[in-house]
C-alpha atoms as a PDB file:
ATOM      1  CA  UNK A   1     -22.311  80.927   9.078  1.00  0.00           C
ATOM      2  CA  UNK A   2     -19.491  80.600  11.574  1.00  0.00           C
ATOM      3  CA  UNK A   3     -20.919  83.440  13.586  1.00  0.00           C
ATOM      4  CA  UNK A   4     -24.071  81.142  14.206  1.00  0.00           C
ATOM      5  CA  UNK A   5     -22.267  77.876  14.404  1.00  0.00           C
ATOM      6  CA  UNK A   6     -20.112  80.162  17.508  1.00  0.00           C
ATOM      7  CA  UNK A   7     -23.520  81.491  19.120  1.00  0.00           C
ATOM      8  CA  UNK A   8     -24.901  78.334  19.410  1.00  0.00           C
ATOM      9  CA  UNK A   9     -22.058  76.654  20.803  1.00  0.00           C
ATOM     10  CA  UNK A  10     -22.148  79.538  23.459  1.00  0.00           C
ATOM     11  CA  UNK A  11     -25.881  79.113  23.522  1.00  0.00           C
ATOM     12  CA  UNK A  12     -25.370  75.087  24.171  1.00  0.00           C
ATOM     13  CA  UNK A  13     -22.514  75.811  26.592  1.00  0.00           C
ATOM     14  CA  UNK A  14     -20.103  73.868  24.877  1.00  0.00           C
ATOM     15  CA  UNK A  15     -17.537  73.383  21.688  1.00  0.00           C
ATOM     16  CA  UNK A  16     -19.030  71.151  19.039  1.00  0.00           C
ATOM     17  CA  UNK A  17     -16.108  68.729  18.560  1.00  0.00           C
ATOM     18  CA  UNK A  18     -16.806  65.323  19.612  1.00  0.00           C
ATOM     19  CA  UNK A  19     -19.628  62.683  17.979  1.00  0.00           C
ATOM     20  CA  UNK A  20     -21.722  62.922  20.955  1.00  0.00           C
ATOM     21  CA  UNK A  21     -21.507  66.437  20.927  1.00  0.00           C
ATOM     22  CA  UNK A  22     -23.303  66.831  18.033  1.00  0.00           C
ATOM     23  CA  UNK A  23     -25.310  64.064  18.782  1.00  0.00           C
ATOM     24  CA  UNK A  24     -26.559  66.090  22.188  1.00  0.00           C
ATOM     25  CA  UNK A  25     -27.005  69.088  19.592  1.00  0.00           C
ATOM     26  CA  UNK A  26     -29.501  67.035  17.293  1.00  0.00           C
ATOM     27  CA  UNK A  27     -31.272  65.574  20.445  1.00  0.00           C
ATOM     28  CA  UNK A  28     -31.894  69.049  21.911  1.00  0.00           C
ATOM     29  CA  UNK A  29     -32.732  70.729  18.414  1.00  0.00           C
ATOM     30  CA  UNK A  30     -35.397  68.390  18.596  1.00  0.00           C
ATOM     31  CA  UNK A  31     -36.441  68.719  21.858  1.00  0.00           C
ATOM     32  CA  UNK A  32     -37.076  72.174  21.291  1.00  0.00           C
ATOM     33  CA  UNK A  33     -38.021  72.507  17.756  1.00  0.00           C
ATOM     34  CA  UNK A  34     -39.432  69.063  16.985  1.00  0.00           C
ATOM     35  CA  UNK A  35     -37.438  68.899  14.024  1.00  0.00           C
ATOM     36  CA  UNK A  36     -34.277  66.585  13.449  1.00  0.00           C
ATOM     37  CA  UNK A  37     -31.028  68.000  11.835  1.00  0.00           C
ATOM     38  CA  UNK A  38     -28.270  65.248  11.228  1.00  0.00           C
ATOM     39  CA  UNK A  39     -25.180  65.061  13.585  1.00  0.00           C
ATOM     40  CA  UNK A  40     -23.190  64.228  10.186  1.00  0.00           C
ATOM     41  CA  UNK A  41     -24.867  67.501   8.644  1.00  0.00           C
ATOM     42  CA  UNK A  42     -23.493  69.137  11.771  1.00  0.00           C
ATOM     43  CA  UNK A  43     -19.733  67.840  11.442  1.00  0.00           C
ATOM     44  CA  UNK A  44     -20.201  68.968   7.518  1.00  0.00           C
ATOM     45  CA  UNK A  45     -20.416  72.613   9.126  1.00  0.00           C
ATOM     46  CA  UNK A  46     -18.343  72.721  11.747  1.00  0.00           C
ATOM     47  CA  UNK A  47     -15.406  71.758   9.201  1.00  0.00           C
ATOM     48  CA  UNK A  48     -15.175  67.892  10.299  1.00  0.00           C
ATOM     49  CA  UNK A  49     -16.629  67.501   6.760  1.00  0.00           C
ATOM     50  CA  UNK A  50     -15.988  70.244   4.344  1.00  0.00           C
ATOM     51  CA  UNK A  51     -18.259  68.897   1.589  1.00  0.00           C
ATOM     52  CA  UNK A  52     -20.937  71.599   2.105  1.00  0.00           C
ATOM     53  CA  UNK A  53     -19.945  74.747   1.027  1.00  0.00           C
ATOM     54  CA  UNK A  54     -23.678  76.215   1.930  1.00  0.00           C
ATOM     55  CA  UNK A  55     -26.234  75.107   3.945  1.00  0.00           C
ATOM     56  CA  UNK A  56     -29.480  73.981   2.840  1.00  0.00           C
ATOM     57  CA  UNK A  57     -31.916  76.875   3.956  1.00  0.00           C
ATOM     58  CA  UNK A  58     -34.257  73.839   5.516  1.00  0.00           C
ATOM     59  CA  UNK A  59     -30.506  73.601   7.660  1.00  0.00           C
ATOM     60  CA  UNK A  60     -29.865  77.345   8.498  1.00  0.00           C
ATOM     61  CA  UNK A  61     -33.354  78.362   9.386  1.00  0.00           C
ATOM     62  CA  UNK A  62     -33.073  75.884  11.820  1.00  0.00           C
ATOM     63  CA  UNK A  63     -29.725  76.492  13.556  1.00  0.00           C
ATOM     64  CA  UNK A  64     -30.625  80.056  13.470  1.00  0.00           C
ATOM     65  CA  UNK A  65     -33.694  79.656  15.785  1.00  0.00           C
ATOM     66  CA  UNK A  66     -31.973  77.666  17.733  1.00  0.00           C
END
């Protein structure tokens, strides 16, 4: 998982840190995939949150297209 959660920061052009960050990350996952994926499910894998020990597939299939 972190190699994903790196490639799409490199892919987005930025470090997910910040609430808008991952607020700009939902907005664009939807953008291009019409499909929503929390900013709080975001924080939860980028370690802001370490309640989810493994994504929901629903969750990786979607960061992995992306």
């Amino acid at each position: 998982m972190r190699k994903i959660l790196q490639s799409i920061e490199e892919q987005a052009g930025r470090k997910m840190q910040t609430p808008k960050d991952f607020q700009w990350l939902s907005d664009e996952i939807f953008r291009r995939f019409h499909q929503t994926l929390s900013p709080s499910t975001q924080k939860n894998l980028w370690g802001d949150f370490p309640s989810m020990p493994q994504p929901h597939p629903y969750t990786n299939d979607i960061l992995t297209r992306y």
